[in-house]
N, C-alpha and C. Protein backbone atom coordinates (compact mmCIF):
# COMPACT_ATOMS: atom_id res chain seq x y z
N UNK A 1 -168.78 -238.25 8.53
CA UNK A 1 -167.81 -239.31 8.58
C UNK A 1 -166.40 -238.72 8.73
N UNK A 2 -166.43 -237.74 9.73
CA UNK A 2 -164.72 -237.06 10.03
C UNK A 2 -165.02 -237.83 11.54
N UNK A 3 -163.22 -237.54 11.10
CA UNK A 3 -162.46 -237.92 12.80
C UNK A 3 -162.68 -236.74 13.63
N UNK A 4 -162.03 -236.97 14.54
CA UNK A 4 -161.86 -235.93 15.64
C UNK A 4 -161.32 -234.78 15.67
N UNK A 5 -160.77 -234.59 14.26
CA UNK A 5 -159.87 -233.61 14.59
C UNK A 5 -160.41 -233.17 13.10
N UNK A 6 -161.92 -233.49 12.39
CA UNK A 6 -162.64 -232.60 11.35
C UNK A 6 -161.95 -233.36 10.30
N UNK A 7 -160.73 -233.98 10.25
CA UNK A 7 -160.29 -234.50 9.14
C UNK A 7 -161.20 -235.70 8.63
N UNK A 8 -161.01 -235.95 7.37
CA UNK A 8 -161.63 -236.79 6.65
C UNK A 8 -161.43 -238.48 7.19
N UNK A 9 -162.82 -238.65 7.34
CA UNK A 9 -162.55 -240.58 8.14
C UNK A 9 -162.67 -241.57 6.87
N UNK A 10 -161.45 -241.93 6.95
CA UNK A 10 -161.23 -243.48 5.84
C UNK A 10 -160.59 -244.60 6.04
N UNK A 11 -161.02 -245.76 5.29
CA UNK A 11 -160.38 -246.87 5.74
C UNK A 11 -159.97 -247.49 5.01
N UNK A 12 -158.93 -247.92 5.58
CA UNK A 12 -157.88 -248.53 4.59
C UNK A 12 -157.97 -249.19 3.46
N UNK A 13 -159.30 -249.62 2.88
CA UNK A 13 -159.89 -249.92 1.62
C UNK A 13 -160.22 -249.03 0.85
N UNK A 14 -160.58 -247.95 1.45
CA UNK A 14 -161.20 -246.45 0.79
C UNK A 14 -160.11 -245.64 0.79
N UNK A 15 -159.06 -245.69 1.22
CA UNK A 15 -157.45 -244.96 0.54
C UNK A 15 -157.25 -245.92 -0.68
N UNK A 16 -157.26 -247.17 -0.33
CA UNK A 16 -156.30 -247.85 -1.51
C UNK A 16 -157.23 -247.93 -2.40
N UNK A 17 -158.67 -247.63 -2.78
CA UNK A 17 -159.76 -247.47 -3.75
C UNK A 17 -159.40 -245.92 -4.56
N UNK A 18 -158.95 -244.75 -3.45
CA UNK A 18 -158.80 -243.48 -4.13
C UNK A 18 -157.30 -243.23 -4.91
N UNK A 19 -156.34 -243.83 -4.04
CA UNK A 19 -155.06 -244.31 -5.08
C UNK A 19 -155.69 -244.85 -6.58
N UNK A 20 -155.89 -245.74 -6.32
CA UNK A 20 -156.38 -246.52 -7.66
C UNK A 20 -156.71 -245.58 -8.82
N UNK A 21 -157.83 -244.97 -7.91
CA UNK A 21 -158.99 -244.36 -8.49
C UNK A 21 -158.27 -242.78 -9.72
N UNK A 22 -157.12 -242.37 -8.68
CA UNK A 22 -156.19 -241.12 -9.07
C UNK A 22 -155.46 -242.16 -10.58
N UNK A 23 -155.07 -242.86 -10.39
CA UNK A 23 -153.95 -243.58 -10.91
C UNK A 23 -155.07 -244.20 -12.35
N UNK A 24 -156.01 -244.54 -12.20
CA UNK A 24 -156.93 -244.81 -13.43
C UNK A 24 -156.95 -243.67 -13.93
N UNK A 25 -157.90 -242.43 -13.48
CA UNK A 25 -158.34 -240.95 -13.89
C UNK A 25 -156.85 -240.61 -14.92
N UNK A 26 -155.70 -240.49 -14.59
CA UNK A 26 -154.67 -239.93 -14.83
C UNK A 26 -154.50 -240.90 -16.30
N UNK A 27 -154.79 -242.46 -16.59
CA UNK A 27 -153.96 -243.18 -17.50
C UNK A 27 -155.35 -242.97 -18.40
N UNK A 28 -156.59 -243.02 -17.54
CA UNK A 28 -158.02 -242.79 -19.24
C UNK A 28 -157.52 -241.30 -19.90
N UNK A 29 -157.32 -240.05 -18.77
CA UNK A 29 -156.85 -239.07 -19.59
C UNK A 29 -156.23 -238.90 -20.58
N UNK A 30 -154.79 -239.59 -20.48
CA UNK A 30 -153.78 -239.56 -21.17
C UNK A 30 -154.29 -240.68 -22.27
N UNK A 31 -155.07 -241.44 -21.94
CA UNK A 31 -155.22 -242.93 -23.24
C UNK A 31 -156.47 -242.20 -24.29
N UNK A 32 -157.32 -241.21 -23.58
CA UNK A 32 -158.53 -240.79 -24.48
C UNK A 32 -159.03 -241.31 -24.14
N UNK A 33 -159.51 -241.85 -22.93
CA UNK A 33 -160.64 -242.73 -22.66
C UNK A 33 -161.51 -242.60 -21.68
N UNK A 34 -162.88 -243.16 -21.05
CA UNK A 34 -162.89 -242.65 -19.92
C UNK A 34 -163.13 -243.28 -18.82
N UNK A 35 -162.83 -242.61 -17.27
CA UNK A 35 -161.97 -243.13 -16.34
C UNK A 35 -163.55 -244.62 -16.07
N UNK A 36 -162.58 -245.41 -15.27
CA UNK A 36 -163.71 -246.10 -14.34
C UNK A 36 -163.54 -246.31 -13.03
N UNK A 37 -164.02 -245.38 -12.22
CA UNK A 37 -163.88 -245.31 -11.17
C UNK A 37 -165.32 -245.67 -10.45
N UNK A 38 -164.82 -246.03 -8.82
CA UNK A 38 -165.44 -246.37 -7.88
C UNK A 38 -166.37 -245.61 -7.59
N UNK A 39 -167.40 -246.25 -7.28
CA UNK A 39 -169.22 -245.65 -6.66
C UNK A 39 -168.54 -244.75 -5.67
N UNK A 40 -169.51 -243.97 -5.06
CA UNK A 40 -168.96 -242.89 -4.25
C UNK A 40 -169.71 -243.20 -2.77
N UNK A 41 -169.48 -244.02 -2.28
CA UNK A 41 -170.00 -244.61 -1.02
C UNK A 41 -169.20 -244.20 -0.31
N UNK A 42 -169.77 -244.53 1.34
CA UNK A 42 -168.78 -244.27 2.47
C UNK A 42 -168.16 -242.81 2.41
N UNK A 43 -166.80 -243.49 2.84
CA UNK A 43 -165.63 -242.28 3.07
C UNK A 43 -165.61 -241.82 1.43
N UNK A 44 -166.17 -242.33 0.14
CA UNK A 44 -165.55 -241.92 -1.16
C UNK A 44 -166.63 -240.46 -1.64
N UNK A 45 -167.91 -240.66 -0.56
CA UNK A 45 -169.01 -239.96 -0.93
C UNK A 45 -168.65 -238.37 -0.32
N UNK A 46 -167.78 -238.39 0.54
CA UNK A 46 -167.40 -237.28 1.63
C UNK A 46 -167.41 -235.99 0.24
N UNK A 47 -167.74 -234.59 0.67
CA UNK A 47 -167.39 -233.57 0.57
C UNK A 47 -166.50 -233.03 1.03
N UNK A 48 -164.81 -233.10 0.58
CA UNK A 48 -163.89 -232.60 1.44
C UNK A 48 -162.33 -232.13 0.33
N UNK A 49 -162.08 -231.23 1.21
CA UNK A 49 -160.71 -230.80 0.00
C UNK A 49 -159.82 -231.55 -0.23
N UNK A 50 -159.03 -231.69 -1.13
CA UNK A 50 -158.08 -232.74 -1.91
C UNK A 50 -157.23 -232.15 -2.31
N UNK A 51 -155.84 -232.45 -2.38
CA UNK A 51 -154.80 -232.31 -3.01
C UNK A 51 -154.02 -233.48 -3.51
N UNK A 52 -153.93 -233.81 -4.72
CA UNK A 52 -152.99 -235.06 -5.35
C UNK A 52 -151.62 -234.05 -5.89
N UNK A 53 -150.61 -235.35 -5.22
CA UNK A 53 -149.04 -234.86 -5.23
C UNK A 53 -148.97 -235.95 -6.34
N UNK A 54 -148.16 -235.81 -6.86
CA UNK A 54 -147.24 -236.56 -8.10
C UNK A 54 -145.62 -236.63 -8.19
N UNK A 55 -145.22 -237.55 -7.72
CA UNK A 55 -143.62 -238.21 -7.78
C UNK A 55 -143.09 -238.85 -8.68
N UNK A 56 -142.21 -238.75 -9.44
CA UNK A 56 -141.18 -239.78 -10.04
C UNK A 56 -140.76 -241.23 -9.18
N UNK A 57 -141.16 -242.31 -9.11
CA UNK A 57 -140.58 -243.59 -8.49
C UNK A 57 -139.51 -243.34 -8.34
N UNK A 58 -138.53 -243.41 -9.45
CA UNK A 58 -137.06 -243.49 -9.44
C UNK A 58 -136.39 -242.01 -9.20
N UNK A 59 -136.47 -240.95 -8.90
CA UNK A 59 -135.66 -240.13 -8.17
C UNK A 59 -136.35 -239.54 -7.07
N UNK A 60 -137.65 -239.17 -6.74
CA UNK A 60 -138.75 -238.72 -6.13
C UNK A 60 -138.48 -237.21 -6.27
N UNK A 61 -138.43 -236.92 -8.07
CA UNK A 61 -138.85 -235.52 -8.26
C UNK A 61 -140.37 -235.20 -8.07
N UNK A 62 -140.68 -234.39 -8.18
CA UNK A 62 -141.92 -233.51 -8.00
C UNK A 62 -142.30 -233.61 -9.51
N UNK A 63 -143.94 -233.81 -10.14
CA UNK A 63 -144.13 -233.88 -11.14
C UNK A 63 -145.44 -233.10 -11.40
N UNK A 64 -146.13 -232.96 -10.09
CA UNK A 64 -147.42 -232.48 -10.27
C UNK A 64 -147.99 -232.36 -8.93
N UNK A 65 -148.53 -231.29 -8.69
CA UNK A 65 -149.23 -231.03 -7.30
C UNK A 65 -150.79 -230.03 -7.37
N UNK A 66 -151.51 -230.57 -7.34
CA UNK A 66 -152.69 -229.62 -7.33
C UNK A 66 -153.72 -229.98 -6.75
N UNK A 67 -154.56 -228.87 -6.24
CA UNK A 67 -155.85 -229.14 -4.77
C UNK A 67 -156.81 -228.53 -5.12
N UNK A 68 -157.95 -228.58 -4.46
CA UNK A 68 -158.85 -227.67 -4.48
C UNK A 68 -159.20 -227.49 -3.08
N UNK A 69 -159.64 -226.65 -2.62
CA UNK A 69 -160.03 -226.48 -1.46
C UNK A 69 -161.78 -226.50 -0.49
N UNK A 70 -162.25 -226.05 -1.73
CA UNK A 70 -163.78 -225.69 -1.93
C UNK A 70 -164.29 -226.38 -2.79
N UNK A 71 -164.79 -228.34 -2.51
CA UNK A 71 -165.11 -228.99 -2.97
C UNK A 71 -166.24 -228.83 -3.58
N UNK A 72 -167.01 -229.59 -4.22
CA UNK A 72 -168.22 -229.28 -5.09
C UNK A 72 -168.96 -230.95 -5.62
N UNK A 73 -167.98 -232.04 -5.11
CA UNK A 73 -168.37 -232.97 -5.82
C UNK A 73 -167.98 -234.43 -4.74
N UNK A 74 -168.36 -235.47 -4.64
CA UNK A 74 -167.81 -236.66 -3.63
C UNK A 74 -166.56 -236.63 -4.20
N UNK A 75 -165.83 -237.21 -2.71
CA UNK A 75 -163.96 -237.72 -2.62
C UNK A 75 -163.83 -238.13 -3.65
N UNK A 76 -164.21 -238.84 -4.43
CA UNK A 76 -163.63 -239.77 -5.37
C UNK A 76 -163.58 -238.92 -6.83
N UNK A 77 -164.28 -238.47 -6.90
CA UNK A 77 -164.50 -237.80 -8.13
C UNK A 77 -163.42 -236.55 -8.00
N UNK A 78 -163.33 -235.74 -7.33
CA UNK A 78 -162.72 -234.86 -6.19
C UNK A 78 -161.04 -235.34 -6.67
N UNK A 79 -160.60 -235.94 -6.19
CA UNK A 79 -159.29 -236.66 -5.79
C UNK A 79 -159.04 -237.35 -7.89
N UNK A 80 -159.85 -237.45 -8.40
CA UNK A 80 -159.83 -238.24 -10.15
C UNK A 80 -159.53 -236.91 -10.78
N UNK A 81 -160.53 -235.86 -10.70
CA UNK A 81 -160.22 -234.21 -11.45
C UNK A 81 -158.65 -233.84 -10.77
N UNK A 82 -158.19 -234.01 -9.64
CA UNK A 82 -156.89 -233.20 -9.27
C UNK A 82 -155.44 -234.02 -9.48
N UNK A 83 -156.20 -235.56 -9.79
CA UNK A 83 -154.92 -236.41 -10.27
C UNK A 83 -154.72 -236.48 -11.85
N UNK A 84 -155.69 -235.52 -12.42
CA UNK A 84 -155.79 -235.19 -13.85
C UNK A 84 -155.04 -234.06 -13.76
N UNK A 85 -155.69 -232.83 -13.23
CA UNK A 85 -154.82 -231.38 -13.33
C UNK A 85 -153.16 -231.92 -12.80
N UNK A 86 -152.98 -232.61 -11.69
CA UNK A 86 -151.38 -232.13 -11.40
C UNK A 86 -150.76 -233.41 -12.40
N UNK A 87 -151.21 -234.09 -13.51
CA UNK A 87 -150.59 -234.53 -14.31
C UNK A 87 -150.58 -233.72 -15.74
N UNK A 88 -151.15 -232.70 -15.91
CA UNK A 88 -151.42 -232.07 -16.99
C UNK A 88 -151.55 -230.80 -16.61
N UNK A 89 -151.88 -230.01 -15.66
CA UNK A 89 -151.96 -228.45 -15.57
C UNK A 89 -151.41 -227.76 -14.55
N UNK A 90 -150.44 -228.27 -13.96
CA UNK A 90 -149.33 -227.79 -12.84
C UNK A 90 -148.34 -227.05 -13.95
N UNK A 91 -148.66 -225.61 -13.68
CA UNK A 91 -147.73 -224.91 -14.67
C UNK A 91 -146.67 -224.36 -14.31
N UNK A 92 -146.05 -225.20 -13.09
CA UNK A 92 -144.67 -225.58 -13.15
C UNK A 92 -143.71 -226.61 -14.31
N UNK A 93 -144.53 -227.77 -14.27
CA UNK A 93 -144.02 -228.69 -15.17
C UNK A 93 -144.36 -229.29 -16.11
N UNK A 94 -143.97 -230.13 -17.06
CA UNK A 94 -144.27 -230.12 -18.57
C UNK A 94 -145.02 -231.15 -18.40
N UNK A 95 -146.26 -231.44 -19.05
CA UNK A 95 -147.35 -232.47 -19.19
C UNK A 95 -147.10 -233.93 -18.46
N UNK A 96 -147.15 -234.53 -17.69
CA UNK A 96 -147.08 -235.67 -17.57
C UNK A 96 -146.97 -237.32 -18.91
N UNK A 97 -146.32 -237.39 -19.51
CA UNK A 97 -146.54 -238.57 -20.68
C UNK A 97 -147.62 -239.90 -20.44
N UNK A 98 -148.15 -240.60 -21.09
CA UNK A 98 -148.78 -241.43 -20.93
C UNK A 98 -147.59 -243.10 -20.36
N UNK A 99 -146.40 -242.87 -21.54
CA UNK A 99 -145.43 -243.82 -20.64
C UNK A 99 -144.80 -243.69 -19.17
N UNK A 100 -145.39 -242.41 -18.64
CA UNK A 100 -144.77 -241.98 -17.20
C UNK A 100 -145.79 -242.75 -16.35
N UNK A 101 -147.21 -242.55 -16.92
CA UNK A 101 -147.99 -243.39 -15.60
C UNK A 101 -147.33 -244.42 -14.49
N UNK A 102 -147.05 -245.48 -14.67
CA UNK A 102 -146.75 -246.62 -13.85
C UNK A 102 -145.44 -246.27 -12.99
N UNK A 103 -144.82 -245.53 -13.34
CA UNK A 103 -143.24 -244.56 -12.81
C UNK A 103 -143.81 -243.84 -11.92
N UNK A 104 -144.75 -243.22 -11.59
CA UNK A 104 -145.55 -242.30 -10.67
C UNK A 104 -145.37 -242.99 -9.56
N UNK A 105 -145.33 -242.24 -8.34
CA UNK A 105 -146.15 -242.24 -6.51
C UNK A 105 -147.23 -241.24 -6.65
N UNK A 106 -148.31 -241.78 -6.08
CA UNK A 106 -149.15 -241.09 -5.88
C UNK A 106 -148.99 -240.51 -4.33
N UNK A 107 -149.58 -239.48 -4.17
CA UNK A 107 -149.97 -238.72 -2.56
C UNK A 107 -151.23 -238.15 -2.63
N UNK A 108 -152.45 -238.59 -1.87
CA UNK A 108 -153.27 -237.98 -1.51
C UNK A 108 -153.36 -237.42 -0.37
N UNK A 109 -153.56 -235.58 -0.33
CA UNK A 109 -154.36 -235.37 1.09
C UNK A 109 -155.34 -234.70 1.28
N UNK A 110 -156.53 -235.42 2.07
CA UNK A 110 -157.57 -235.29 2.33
C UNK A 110 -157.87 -234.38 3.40
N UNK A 111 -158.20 -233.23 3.31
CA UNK A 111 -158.46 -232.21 4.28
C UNK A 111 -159.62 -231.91 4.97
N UNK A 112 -159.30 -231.06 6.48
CA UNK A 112 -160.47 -230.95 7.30
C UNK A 112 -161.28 -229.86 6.49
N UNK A 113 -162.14 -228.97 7.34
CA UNK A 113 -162.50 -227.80 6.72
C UNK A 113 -161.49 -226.87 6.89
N UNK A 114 -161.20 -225.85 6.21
CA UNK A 114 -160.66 -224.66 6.33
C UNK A 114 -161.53 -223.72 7.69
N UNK A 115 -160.66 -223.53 8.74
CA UNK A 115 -161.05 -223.04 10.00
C UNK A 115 -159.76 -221.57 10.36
N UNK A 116 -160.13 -220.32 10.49
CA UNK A 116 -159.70 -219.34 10.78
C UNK A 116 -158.27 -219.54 11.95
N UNK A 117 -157.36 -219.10 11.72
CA UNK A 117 -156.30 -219.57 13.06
C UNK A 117 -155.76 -218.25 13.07
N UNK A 118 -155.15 -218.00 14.56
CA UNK A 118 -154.07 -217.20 14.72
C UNK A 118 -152.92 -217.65 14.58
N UNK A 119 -152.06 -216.74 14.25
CA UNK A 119 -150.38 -216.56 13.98
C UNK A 119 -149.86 -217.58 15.15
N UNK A 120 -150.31 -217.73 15.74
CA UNK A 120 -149.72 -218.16 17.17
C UNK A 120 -150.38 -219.51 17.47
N UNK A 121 -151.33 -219.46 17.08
CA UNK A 121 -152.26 -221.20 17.14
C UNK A 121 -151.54 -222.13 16.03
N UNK A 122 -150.62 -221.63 14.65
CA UNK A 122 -150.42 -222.66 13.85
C UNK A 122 -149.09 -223.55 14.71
N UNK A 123 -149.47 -225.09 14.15
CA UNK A 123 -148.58 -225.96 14.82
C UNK A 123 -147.84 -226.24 13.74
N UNK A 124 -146.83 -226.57 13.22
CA UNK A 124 -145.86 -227.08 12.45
C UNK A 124 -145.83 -228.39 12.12
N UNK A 125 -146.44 -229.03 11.42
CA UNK A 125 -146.72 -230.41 11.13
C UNK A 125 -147.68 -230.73 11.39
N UNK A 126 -148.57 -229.86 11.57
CA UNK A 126 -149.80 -230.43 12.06
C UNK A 126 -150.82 -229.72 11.30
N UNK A 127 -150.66 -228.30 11.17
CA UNK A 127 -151.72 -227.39 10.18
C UNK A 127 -151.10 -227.19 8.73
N UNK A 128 -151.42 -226.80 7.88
CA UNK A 128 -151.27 -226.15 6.69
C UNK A 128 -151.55 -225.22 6.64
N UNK A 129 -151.76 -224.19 5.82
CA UNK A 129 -152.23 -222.95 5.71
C UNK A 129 -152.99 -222.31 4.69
N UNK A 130 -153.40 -221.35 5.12
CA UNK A 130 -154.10 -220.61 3.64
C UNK A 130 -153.92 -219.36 4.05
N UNK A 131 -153.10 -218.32 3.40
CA UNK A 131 -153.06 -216.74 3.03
C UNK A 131 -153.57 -216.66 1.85
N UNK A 132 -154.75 -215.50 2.26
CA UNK A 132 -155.04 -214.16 2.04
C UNK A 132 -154.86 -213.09 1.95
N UNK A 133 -155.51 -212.46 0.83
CA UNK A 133 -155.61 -210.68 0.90
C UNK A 133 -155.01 -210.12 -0.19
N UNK A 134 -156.05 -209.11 -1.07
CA UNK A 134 -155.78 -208.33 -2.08
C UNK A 134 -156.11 -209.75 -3.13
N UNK A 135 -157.29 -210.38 -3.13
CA UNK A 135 -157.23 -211.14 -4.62
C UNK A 135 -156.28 -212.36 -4.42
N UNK A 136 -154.99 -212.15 -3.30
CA UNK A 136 -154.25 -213.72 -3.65
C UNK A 136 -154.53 -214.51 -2.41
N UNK A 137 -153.94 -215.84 -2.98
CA UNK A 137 -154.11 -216.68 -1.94
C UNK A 137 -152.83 -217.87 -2.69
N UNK A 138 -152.71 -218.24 -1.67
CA UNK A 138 -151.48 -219.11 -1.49
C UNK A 138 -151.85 -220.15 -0.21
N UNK A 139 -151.35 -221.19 -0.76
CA UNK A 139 -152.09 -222.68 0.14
C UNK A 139 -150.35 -223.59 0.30
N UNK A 140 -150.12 -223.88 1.94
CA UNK A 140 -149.50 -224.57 1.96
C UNK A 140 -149.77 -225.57 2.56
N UNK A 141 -149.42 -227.01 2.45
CA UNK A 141 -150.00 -228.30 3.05
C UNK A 141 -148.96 -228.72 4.74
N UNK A 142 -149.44 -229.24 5.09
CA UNK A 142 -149.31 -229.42 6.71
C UNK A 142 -147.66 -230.16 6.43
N UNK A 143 -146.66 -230.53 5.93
CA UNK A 143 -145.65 -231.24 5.71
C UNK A 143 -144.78 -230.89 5.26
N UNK A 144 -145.31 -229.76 4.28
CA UNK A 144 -144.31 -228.45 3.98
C UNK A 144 -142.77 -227.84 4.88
N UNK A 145 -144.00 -227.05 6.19
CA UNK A 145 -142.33 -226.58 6.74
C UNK A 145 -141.53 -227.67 7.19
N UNK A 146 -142.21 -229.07 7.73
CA UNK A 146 -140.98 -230.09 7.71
C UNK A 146 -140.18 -230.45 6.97
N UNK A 147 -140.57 -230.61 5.47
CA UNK A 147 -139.41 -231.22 4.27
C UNK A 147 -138.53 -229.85 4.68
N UNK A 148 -138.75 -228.56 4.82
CA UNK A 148 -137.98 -227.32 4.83
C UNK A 148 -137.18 -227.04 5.88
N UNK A 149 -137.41 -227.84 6.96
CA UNK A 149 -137.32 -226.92 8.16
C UNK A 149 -137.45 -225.88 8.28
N UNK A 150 -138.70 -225.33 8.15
CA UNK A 150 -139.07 -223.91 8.83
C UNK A 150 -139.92 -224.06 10.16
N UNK A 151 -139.46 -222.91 10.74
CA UNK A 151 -140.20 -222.77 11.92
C UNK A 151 -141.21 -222.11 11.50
N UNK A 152 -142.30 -221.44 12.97
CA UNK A 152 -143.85 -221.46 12.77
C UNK A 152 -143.81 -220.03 12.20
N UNK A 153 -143.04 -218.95 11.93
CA UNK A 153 -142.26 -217.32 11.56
C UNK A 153 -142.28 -217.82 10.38
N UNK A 154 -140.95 -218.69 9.87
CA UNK A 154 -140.62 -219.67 8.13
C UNK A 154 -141.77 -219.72 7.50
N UNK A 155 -142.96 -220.69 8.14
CA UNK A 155 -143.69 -221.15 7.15
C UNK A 155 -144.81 -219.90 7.10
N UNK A 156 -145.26 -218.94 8.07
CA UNK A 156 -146.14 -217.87 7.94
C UNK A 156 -145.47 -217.37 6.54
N UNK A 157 -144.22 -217.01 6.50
CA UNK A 157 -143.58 -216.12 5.57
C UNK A 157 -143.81 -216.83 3.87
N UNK A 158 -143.36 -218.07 4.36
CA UNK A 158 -143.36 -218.95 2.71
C UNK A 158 -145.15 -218.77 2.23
N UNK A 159 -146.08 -219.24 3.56
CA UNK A 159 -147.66 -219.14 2.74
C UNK A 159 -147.60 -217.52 2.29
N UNK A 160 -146.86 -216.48 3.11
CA UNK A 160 -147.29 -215.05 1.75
C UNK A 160 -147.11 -215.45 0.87
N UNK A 161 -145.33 -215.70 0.47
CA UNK A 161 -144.77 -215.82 -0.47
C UNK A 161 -145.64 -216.78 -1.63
N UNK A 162 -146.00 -217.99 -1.40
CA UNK A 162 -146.54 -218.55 -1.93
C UNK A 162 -147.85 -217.72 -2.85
N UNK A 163 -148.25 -216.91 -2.07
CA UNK A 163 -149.40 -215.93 -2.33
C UNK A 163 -148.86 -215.16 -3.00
N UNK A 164 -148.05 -214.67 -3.46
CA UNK A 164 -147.25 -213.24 -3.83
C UNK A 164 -147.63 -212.20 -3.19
N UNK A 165 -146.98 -212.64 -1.86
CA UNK A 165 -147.75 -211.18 -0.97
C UNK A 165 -146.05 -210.87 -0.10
N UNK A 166 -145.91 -210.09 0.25
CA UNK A 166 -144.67 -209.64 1.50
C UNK A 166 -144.42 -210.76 2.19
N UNK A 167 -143.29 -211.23 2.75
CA UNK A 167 -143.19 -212.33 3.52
C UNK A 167 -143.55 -212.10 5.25
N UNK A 168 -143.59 -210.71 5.48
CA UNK A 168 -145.00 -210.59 6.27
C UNK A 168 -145.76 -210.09 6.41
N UNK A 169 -147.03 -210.30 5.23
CA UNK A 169 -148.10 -209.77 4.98
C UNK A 169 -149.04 -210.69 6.03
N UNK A 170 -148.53 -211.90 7.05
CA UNK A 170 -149.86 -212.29 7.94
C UNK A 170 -149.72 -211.55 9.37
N UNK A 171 -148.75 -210.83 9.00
CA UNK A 171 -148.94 -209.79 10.27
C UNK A 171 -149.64 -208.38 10.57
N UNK A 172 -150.18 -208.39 8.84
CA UNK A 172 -151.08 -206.97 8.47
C UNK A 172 -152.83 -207.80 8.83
N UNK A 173 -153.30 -206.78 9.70
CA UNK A 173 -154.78 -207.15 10.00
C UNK A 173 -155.72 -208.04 8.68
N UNK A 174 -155.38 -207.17 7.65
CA UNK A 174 -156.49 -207.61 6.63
C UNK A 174 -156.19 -208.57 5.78
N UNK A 175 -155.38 -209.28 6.66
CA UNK A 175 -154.48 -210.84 5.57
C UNK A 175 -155.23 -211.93 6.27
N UNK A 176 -156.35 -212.44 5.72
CA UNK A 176 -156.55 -214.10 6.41
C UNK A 176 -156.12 -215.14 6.02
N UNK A 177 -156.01 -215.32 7.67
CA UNK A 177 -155.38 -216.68 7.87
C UNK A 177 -156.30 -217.86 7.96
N UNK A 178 -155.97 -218.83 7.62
CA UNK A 178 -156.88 -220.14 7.99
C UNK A 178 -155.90 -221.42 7.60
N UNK A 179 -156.28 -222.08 8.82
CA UNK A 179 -155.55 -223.43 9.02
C UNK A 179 -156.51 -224.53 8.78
N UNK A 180 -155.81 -225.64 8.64
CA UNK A 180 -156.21 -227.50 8.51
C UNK A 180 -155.77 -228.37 8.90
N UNK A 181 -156.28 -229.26 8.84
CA UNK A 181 -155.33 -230.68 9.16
C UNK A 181 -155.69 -231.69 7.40
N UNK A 182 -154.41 -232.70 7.25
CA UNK A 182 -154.81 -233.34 6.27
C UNK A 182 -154.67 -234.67 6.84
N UNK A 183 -155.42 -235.85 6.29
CA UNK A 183 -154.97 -237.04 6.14
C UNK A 183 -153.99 -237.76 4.98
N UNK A 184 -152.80 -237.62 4.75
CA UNK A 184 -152.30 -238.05 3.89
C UNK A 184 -151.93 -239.39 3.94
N UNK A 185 -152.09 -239.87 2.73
CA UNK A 185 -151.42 -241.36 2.29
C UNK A 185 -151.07 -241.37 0.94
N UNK A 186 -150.21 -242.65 0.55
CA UNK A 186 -149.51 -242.45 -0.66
C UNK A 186 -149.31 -244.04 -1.40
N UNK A 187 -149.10 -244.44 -2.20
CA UNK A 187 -148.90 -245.75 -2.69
C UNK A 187 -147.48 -246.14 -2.43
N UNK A 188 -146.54 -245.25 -1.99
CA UNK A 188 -145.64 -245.54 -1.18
C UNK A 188 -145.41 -245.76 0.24
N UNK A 189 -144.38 -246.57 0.61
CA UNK A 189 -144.00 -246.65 1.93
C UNK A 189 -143.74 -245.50 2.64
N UNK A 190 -142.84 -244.53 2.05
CA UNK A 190 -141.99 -243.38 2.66
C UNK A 190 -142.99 -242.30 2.60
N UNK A 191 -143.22 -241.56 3.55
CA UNK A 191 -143.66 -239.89 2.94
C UNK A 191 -143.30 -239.35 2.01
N UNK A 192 -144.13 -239.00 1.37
CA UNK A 192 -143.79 -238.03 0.05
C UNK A 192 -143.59 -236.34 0.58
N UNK A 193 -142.74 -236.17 -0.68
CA UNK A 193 -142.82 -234.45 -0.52
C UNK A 193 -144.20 -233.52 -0.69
């Protein structure tokens, strides 16, 4: 059930089911309770990587961001565990509160497979990335070098960095690269960061 381009196929009932679905997971956590989420049918049953972003409504700080890449479980369930971690284990920022829930934007993005690219094949708004090599890895999402403006040099350099590797360690042979595409959507109008 992918599109054409390997990314994850959903419909517009099955985004606004996995919003939900993030946005329950996140308030049973925080309440002690547990979640009730949607059967895993359709597009919710997919095996595919996830990343849930977390926003402040009222300033659109950054509150929580975390993915997995190497799924193990259906979308839904998938997308409920990572709207738990980036409200509670993004060890950038301090726990998410239980009065913060309803103040939240959610962002989901739903990714193709992870597919090998050259330096020269990544598109800028269109792939994300994953560096490799020596034990690290560092993951950047397809929307990245736009909030930044970096060019396709910029964002190679930021996925080392991200990695804690040289900012050009994807120009050393034994650094892999691999690109994606995501489907993102959000309970907002605007793109999220």
């Amino acid at each position: 059930m992918t599109g054409a381009s390997g990314e994850p196929g959903l419909t517009g009932e099955e985004r606004k089911a996995l919003l939900a679905a993030a946005r329950e997971a996140i308030a049973a956590h925080l309440g002690g309770r547990p979640a009730a989420l949607p059967t895993a049918t359709g597009g919710l049953a997919q095996t595919v990587g996830v990343f849930v972003t977390l926003h402040r409504r009222s300033d659109r700080e950054l509150r929580g961001c975390v993915g997995l890449l190497d799924p193990d479980a259906p979308l839904v369930d998938t997308v409920a565990r990572m709207a738990v971690a980036a409200a509670t284990a993004d060890s950038r920022f301090e726990p998410v509160a239980e009065r913060e829930v309803e103040g939240l934007s959610i962002e989901i993005s739903a990714l193709s497979p992870l597919e090998t690219i050259r330096p020269e094949d990544v598109e800028v708004g269109r792939h994300g990335l994953v560096v490799s090599a020596g034990g690290r890895r560092g993951v950047l999402l397809p929307h990245v070098p736009l909030d930044h403006e970096w060019d396709r040099e910029g964002f190679l350099a930021q996925a080392c960095r991200k990695a804690g590797l040289p900012a050009d360690a994807w120009k050393q042979p034994d650094t892999g690269l691999q690109g994606f595409t995501a489907v993102v959507f959000s309970d907002e109008l605007t793109h999220a960061d």
